[in-house]
C-alpha atoms as a PDB file:
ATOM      1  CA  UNK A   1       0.000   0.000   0.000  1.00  0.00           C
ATOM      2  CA  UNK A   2       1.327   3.206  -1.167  1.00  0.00           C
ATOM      3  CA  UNK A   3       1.701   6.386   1.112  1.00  0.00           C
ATOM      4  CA  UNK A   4      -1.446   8.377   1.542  1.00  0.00           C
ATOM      5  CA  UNK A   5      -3.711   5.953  -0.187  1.00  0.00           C
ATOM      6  CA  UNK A   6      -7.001   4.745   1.313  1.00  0.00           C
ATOM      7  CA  UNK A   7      -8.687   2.350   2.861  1.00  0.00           C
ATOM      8  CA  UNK A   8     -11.706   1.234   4.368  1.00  0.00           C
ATOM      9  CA  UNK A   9     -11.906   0.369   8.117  1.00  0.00           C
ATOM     10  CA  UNK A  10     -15.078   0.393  10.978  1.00  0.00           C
ATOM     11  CA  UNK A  11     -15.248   2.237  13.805  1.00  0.00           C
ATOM     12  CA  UNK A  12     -17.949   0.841  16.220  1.00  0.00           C
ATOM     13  CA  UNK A  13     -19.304   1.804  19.972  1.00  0.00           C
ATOM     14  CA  UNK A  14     -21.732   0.279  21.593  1.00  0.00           C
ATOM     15  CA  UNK A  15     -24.415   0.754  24.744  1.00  0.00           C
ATOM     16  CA  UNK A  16     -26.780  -1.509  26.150  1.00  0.00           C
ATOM     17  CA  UNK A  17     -29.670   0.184  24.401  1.00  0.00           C
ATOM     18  CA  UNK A  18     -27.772   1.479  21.203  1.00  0.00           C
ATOM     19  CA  UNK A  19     -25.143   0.511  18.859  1.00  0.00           C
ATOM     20  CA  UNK A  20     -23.712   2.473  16.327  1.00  0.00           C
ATOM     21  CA  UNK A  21     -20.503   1.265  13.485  1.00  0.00           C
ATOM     22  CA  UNK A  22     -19.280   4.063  11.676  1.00  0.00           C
ATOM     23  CA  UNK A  23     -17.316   3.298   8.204  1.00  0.00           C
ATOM     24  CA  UNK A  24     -14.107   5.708   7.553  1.00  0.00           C
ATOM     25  CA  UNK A  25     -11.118   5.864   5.058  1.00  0.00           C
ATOM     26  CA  UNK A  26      -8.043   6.245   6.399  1.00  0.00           C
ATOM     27  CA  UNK A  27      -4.645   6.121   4.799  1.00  0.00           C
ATOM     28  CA  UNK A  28      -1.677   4.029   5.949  1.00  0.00           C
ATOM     29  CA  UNK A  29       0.034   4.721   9.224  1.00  0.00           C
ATOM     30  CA  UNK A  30      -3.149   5.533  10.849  1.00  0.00           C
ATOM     31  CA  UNK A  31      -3.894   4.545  14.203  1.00  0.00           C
ATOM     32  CA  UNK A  32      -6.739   2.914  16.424  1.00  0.00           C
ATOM     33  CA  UNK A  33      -7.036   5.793  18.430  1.00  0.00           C
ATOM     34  CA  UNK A  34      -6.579   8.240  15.243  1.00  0.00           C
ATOM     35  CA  UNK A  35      -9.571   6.413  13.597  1.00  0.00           C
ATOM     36  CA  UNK A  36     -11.768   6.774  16.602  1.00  0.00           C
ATOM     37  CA  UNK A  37     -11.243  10.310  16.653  1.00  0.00           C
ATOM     38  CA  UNK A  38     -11.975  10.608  12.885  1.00  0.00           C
ATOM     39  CA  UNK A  39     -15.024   8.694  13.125  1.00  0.00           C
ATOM     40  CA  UNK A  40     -16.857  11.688  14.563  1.00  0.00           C
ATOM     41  CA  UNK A  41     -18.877   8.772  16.829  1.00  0.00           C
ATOM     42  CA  UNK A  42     -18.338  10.984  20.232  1.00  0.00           C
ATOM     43  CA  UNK A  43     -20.746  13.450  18.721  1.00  0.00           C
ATOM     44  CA  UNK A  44     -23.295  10.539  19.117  1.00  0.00           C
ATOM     45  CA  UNK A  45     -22.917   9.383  22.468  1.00  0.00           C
ATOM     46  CA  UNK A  46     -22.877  12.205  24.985  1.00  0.00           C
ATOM     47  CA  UNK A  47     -20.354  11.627  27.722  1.00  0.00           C
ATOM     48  CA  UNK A  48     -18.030   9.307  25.451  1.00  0.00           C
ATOM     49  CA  UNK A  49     -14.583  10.723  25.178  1.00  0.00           C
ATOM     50  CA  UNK A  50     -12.143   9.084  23.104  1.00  0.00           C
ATOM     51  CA  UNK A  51      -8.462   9.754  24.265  1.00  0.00           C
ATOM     52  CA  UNK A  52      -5.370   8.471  25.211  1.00  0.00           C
ATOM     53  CA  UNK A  53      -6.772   6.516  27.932  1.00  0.00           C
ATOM     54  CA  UNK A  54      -9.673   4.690  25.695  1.00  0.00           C
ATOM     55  CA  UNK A  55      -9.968   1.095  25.573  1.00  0.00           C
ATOM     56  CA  UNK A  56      -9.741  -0.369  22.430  1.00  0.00           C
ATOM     57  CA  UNK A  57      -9.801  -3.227  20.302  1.00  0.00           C
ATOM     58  CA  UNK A  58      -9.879  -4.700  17.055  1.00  0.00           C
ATOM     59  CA  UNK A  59     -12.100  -7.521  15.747  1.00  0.00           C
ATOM     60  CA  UNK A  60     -12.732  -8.349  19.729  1.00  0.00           C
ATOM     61  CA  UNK A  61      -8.831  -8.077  21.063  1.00  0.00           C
ATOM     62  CA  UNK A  62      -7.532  -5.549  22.786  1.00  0.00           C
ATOM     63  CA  UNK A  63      -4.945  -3.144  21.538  1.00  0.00           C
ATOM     64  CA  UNK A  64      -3.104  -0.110  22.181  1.00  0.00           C
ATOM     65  CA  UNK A  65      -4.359   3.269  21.213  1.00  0.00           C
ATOM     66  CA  UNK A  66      -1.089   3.427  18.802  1.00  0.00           C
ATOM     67  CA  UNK A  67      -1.751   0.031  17.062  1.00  0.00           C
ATOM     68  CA  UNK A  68      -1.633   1.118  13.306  1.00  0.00           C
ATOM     69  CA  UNK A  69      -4.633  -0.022  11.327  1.00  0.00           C
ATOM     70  CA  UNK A  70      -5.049  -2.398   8.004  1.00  0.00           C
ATOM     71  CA  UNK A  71      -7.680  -2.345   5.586  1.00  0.00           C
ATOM     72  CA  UNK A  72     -11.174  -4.072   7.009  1.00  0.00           C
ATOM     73  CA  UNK A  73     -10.338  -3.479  10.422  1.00  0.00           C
ATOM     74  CA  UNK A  74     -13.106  -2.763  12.734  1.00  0.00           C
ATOM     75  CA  UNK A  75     -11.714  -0.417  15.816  1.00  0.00           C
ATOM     76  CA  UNK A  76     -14.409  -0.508  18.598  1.00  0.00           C
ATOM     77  CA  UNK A  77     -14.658   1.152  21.702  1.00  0.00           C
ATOM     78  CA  UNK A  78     -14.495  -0.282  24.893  1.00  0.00           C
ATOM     79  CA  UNK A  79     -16.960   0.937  27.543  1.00  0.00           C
ATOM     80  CA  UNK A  80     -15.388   0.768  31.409  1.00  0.00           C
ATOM     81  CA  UNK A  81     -16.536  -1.609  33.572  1.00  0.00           C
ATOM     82  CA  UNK A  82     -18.931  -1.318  35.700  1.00  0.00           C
ATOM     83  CA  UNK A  83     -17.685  -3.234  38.104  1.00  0.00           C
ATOM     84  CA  UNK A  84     -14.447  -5.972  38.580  1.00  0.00           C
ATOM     85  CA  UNK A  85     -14.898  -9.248  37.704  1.00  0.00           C
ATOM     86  CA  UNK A  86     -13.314 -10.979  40.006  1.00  0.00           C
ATOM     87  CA  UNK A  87     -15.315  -9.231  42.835  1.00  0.00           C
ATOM     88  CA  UNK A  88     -18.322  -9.806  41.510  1.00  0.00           C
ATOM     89  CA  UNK A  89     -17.896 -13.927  41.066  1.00  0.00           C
ATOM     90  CA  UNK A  90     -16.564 -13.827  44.138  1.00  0.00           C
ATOM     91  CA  UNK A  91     -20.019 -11.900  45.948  1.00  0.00           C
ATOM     92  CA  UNK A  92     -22.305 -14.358  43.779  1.00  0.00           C
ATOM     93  CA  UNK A  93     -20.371 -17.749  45.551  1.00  0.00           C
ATOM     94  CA  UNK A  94     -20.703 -15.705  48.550  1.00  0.00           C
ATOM     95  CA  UNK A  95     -24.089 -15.309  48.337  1.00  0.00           C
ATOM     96  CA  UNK A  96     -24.483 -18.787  46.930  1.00  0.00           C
ATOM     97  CA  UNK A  97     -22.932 -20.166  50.206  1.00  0.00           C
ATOM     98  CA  UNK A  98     -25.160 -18.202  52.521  1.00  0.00           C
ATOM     99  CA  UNK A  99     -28.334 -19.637  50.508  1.00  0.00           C
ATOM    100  CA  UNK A 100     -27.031 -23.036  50.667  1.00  0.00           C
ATOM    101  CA  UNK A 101     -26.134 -22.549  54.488  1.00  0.00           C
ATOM    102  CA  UNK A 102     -29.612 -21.331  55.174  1.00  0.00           C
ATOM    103  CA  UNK A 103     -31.628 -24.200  53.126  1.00  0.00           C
ATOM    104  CA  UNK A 104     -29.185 -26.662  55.353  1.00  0.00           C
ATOM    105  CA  UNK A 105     -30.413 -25.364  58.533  1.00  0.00           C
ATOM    106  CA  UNK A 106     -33.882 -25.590  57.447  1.00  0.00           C
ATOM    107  CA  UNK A 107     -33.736 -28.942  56.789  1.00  0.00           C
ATOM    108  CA  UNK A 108     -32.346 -29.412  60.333  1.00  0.00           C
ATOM    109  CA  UNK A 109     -35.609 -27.126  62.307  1.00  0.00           C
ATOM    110  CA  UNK A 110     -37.623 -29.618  59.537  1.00  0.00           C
ATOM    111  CA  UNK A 111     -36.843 -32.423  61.210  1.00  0.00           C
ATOM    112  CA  UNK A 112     -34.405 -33.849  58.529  1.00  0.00           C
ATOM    113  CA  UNK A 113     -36.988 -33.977  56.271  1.00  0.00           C
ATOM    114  CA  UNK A 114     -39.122 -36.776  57.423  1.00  0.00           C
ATOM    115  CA  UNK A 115     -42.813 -36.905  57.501  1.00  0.00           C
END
């Protein structure tokens, strides 16, 4: 690919309720974060930013904002999470256990379960 020619690449964002891919040229040497920018998508969310500090990806793996782009690429926009993974598996077996605790002493006030 010659300097300064074009090519097609995707720039995509995504909310619960609304999803948006927006196509762009580019030309070679053109980054993730440059083609976010370009895209003009922050104008459709309010509150999105895109800067330095965006998570992105391409095609569903992660990359840094500098990653230089090919043609058919799809950049998309990673939202932050809302909250850490491993805290939240962790409070769901948590919780689990208590449930499972309380249906063992219920079985126990029951009577073991006999009639």
């Amino acid at each position: 690919m010659s300097e300064g020619e074009l090519f097609a690449v995707e720039v995509a964002y995504a909310l619960p309720e609304r999803q948006l891919i927006v196509p762009l040229e580019v030309t070679a040497g053109t980054t993730a974060l440059e083609a976010a920018q370009q895209s003009g998508i922050e104008q459709e969310f309010p509150g999105l930013v895109i800067d330095a500090g965006t998570s992105l990806g391409i095609f569903g793996q992660a990359v840094p904002p500098q990653q230089a782009l090919k043609p058919g690429d799809r950049v998309e926009i990673y939202r932050p999470l809302k909250a850490d993974p491993k805290a939240a598996r962790k409070a769901r077996a948590e919780k689990a256990k208590a449930r499972r605790a309380g249906e063992e002493s219920e079985k126990e006030t029951d009577g073991g379960g006999e009639p």
